[in-house]
C-alpha atoms as a PDB file:
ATOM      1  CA  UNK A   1      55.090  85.403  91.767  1.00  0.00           C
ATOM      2  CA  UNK A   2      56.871  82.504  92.933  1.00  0.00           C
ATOM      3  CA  UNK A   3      60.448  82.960  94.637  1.00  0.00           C
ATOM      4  CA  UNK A   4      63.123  80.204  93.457  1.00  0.00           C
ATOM      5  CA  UNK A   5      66.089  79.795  94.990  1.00  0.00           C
ATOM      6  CA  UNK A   6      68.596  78.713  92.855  1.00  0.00           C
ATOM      7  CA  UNK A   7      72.156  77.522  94.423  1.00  0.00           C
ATOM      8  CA  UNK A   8      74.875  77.369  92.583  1.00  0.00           C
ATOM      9  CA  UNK A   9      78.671  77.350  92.896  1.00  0.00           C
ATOM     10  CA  UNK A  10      80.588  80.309  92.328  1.00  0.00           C
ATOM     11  CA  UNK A  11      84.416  79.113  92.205  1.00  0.00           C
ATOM     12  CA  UNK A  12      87.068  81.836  92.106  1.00  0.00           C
ATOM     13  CA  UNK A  13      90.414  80.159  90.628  1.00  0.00           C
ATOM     14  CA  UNK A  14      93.087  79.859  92.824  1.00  0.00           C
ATOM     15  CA  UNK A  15      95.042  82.867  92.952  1.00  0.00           C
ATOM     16  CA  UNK A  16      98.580  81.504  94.318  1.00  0.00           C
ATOM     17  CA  UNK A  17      99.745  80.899  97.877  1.00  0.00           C
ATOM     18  CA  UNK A  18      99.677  83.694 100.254  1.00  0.00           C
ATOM     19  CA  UNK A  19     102.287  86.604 100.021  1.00  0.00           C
ATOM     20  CA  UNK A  20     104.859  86.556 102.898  1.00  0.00           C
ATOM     21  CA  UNK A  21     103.131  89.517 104.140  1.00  0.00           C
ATOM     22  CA  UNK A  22     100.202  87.822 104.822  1.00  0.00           C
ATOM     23  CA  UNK A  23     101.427  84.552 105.809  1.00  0.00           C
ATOM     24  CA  UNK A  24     103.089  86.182 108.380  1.00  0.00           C
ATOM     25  CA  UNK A  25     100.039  88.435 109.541  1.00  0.00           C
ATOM     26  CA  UNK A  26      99.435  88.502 113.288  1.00  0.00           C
ATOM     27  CA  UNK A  27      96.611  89.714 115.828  1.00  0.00           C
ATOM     28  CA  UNK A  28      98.293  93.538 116.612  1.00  0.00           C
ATOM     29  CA  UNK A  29      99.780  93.898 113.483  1.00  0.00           C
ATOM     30  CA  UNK A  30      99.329  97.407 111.626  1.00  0.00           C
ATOM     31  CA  UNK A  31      97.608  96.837 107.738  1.00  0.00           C
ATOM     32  CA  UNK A  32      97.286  99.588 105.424  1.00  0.00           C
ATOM     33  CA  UNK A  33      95.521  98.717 101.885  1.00  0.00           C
ATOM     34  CA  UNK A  34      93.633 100.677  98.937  1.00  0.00           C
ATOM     35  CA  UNK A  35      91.175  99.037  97.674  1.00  0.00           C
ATOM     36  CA  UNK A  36      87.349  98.840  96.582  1.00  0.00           C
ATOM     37  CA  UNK A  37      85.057  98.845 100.051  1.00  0.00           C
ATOM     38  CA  UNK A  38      81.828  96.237  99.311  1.00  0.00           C
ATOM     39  CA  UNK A  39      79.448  94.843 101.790  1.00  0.00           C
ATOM     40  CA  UNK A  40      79.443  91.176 102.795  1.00  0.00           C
ATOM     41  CA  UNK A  41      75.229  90.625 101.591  1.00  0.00           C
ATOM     42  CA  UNK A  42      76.977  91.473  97.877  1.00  0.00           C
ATOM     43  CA  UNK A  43      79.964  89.496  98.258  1.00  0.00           C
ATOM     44  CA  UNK A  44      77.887  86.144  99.096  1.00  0.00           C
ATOM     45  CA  UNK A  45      75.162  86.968  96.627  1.00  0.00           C
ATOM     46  CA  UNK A  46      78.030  86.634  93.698  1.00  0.00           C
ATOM     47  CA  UNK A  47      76.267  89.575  91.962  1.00  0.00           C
ATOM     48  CA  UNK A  48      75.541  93.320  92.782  1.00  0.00           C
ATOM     49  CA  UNK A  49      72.036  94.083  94.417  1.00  0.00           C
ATOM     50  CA  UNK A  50      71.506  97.217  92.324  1.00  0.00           C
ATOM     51  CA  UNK A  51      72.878  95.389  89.302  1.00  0.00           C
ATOM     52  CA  UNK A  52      72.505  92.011  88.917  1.00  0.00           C
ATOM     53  CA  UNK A  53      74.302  91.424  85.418  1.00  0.00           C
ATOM     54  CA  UNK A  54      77.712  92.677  87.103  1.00  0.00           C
ATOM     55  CA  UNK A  55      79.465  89.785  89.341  1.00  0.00           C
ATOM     56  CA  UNK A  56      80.665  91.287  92.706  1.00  0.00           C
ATOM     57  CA  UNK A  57      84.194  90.695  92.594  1.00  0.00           C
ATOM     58  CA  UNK A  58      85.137  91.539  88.810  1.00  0.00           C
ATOM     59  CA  UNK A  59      83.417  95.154  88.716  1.00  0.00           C
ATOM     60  CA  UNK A  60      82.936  96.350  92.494  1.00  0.00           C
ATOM     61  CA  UNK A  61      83.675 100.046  90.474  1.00  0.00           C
ATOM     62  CA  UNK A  62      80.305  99.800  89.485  1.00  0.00           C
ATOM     63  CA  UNK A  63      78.496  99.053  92.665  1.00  0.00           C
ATOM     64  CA  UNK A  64      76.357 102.289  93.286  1.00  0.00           C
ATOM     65  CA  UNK A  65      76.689 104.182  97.113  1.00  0.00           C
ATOM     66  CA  UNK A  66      73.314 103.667  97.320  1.00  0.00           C
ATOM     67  CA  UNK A  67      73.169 100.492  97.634  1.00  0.00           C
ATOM     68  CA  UNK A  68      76.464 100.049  99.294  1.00  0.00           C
ATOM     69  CA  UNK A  69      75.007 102.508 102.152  1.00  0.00           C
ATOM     70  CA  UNK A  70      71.329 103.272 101.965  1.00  0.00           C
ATOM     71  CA  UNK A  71      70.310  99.356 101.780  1.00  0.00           C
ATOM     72  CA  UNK A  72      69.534  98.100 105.479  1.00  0.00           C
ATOM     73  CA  UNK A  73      69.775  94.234 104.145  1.00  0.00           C
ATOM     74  CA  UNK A  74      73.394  95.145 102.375  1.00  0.00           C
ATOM     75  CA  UNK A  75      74.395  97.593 105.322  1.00  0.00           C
ATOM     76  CA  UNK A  76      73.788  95.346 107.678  1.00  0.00           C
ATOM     77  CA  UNK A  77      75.610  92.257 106.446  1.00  0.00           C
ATOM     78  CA  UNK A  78      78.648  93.731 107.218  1.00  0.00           C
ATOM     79  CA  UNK A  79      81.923  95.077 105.334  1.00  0.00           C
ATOM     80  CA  UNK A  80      84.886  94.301 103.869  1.00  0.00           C
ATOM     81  CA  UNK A  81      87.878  95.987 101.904  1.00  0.00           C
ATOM     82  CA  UNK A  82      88.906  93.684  98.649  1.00  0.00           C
ATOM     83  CA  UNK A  83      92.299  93.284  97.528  1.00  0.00           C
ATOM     84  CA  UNK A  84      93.757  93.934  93.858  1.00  0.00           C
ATOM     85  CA  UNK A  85      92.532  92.272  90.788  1.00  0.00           C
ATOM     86  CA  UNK A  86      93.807  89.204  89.738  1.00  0.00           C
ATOM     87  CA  UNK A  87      95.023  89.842  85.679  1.00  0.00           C
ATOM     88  CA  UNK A  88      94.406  86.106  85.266  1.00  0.00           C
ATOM     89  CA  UNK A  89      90.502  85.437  86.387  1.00  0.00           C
ATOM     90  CA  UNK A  90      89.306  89.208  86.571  1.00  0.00           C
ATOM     91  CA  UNK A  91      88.573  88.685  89.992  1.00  0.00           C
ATOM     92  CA  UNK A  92      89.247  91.055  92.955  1.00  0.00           C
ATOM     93  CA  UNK A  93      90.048  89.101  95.849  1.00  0.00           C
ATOM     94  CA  UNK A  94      88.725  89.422  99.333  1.00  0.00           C
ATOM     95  CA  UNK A  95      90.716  91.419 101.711  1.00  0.00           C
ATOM     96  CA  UNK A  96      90.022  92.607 105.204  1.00  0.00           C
ATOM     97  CA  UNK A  97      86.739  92.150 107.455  1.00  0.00           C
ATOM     98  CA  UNK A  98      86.158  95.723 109.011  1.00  0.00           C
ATOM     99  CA  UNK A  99      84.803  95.536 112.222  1.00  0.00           C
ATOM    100  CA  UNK A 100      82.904  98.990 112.878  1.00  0.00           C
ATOM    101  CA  UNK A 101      79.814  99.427 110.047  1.00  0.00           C
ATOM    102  CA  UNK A 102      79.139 102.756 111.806  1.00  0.00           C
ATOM    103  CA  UNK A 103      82.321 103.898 110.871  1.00  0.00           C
ATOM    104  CA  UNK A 104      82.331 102.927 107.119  1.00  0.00           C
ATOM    105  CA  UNK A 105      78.808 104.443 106.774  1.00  0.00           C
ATOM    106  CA  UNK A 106      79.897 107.687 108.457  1.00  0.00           C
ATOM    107  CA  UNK A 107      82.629 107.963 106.155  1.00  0.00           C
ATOM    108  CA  UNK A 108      81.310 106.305 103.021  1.00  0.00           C
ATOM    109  CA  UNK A 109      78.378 108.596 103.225  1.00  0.00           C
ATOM    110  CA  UNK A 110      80.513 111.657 102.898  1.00  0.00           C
ATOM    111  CA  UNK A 111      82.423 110.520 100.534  1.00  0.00           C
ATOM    112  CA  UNK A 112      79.407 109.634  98.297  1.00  0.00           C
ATOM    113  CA  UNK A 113      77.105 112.295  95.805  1.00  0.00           C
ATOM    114  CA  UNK A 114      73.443 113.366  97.522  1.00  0.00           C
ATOM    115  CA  UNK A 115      71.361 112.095  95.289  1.00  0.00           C
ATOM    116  CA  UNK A 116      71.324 108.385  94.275  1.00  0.00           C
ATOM    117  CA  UNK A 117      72.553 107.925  97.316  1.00  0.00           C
ATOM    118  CA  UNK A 118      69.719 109.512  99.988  1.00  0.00           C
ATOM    119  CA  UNK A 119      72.214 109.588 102.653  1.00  0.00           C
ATOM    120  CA  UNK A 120      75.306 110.664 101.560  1.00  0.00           C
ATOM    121  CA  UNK A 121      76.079 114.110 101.546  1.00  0.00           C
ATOM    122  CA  UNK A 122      78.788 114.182  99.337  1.00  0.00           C
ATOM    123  CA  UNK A 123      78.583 117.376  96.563  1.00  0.00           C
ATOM    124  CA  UNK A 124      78.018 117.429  93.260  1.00  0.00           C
ATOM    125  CA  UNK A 125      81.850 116.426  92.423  1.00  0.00           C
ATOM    126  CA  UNK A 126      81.644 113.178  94.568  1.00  0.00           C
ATOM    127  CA  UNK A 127      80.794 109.861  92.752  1.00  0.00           C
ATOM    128  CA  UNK A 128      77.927 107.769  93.104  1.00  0.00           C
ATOM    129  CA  UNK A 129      79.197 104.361  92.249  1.00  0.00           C
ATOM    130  CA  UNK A 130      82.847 102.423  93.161  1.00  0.00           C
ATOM    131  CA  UNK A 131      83.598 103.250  96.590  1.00  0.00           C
ATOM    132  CA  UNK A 132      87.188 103.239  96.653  1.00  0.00           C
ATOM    133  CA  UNK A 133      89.805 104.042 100.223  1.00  0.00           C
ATOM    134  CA  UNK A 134      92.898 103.668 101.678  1.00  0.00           C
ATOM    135  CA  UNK A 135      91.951 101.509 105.301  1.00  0.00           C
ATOM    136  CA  UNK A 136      94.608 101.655 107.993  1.00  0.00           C
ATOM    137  CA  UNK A 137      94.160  99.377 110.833  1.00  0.00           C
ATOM    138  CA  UNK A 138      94.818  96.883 113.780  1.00  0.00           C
ATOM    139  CA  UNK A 139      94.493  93.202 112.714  1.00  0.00           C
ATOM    140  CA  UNK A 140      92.292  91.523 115.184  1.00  0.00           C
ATOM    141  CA  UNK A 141      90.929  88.899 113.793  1.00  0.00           C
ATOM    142  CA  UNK A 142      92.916  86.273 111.542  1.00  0.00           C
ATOM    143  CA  UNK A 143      89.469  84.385 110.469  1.00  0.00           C
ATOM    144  CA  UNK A 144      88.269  80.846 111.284  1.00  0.00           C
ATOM    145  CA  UNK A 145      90.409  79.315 108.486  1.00  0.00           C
ATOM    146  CA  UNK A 146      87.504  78.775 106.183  1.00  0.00           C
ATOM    147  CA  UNK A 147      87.718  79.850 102.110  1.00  0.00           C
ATOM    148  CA  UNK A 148      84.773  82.179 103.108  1.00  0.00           C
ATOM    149  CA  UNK A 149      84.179  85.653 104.457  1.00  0.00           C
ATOM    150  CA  UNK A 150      84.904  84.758 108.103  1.00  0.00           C
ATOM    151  CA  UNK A 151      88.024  83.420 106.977  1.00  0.00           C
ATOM    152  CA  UNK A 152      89.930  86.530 106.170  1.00  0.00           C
ATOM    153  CA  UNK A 153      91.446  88.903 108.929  1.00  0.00           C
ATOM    154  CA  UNK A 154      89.391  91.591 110.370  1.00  0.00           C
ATOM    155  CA  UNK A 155      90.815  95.289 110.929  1.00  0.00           C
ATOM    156  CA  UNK A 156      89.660  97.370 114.386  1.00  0.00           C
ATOM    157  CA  UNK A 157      90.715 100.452 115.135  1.00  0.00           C
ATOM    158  CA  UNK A 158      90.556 101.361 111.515  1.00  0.00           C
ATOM    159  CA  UNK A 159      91.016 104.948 109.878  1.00  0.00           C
ATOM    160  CA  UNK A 160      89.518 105.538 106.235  1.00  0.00           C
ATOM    161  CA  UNK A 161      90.852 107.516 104.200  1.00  0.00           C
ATOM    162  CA  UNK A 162      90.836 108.587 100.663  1.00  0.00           C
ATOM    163  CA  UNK A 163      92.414 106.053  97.616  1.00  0.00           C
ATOM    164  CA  UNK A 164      94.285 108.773  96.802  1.00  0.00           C
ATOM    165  CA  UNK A 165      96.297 108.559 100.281  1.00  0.00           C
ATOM    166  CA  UNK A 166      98.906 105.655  99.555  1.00  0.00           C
ATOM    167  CA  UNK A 167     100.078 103.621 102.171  1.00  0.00           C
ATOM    168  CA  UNK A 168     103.783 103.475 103.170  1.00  0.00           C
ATOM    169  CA  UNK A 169     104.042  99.739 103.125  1.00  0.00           C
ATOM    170  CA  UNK A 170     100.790  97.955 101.619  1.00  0.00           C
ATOM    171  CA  UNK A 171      99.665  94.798 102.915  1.00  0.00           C
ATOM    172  CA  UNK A 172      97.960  93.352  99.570  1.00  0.00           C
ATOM    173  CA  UNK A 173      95.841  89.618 100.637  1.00  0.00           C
ATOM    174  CA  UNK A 174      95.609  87.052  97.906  1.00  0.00           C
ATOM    175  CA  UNK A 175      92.794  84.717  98.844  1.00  0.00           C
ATOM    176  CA  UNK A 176      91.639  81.956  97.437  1.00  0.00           C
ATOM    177  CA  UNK A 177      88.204  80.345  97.745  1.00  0.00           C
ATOM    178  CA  UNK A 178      85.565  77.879  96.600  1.00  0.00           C
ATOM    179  CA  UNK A 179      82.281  79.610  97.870  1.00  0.00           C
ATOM    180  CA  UNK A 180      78.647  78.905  97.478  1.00  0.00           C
ATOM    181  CA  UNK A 181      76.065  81.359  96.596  1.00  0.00           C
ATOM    182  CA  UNK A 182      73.007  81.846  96.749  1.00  0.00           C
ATOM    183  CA  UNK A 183      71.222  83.744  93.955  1.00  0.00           C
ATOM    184  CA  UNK A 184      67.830  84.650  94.389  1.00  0.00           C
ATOM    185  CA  UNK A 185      65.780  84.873  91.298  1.00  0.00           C
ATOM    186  CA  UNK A 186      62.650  86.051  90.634  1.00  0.00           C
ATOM    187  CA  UNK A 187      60.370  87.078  87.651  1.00  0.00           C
ATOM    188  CA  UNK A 188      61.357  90.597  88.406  1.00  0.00           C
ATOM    189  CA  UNK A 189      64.278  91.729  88.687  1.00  0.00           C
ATOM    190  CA  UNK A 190      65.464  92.080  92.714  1.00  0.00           C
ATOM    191  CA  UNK A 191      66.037  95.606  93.287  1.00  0.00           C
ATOM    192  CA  UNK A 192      67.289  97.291  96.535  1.00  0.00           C
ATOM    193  CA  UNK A 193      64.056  98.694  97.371  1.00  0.00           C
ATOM    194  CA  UNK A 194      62.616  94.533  96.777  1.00  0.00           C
ATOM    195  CA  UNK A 195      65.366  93.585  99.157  1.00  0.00           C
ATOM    196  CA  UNK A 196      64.086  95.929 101.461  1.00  0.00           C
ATOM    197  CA  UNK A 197      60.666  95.192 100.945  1.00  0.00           C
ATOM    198  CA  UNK A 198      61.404  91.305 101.574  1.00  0.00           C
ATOM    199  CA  UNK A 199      63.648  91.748 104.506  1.00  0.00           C
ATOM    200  CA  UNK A 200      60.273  93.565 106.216  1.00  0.00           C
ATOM    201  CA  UNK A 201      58.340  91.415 105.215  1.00  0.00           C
ATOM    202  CA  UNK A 202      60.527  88.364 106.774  1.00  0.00           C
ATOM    203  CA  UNK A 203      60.726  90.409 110.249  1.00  0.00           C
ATOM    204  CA  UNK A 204      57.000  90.615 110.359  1.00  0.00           C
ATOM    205  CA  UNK A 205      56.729  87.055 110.157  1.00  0.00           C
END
């Protein structure tokens, strides 16, 4: 079957200027934020890997752990926590770059139902999709300035916690951004275990 790769623009209306908080936001600063946890493969793809009718940023809730944390292609890209939903566009906005994936997988995966998701360990009361926590960390990044995913700041030192732990003072980013993405369609539908499949496939080459 032939692969066609289809660019196209996904534009996320503006939002509003930054909040104080952020506008202020320095390297050594403390952030605390709840929010939904997605990796960065998802977030430039415009749509979710395991569901490709449901656009990233407007319904990260149903984003399953298994492809959030099983997927090498999606683990591997990288995470980020997302900031609230904007009532206006429906559209979560990106948040904070977190710098350790081993640490989000650790946790994640615990946090997460065995099951749908092969390597979480989470029991039969844990969810399986909309991975949801409270991240507490050191800013060390403020991003390269760009509307893009290296443009927002990136948290080290980070502790994860569950959404249900509020922060004392949340740090909540509005970004705004004009991204390109590119969607990869196929006659069949691109899966999680096709992604995987194709990203073997590419490193055998």
């Amino acid at each position: 079957m032939k692969l066609l790769l289809k660019t196209t623009a996904l534009i996320l209306s503006q939002l509003g200027s930054l909040n104080q908080a952020n506008a202020n936001l320095q390297i050594g600063d403390i952030v605390c934020i709840t929010g939904y946890v997605m990796d960065h493969f998802c977030i430039e793809r415009g749509t979710l890997l395991d569901n490709g009718s449901v656009e990233t940023l407007k319904n990260p809730e149903e984003h399953s752990y298994h492809c959030l944390l099983d997927v090498g292609i999606c683990a591997e890209s990288g995470y980020q926590v997302l900031g609230d939903k904007d009532p206006v566009t429906g559209m979560h906005s990106l948040g904070y770059r977190l710098d350790d994936t081993d640490a989000v997988l650790e946790v994640g995966r615990a946090a997460g139902r065995k099951g749908i998701c092969t390597t979480c360990t989470g029991d039969s009361s844990s969810p399986d999709y909309g991975y949801e926590a409270t991240v507490k960390g050191t800013v060390a990044d403020l991003g390269d300035g760009s509307d893009g995913l290296s443009g927002t700041p990136m948290l080290t030192n980070f502790e994860m916690m569950s959404s249900d732990v509020a922060c004392e003072r949340a740090i909540t980013p509005v970004v705004t951004s004009e991204a390109t993405v590119v969607n990869v369609i196929d006659d069949t539908e691109l899966t999680p275990e096709t992604a995987e499949q194709k990203e073997l496939a590419v490193g055998d080459e």
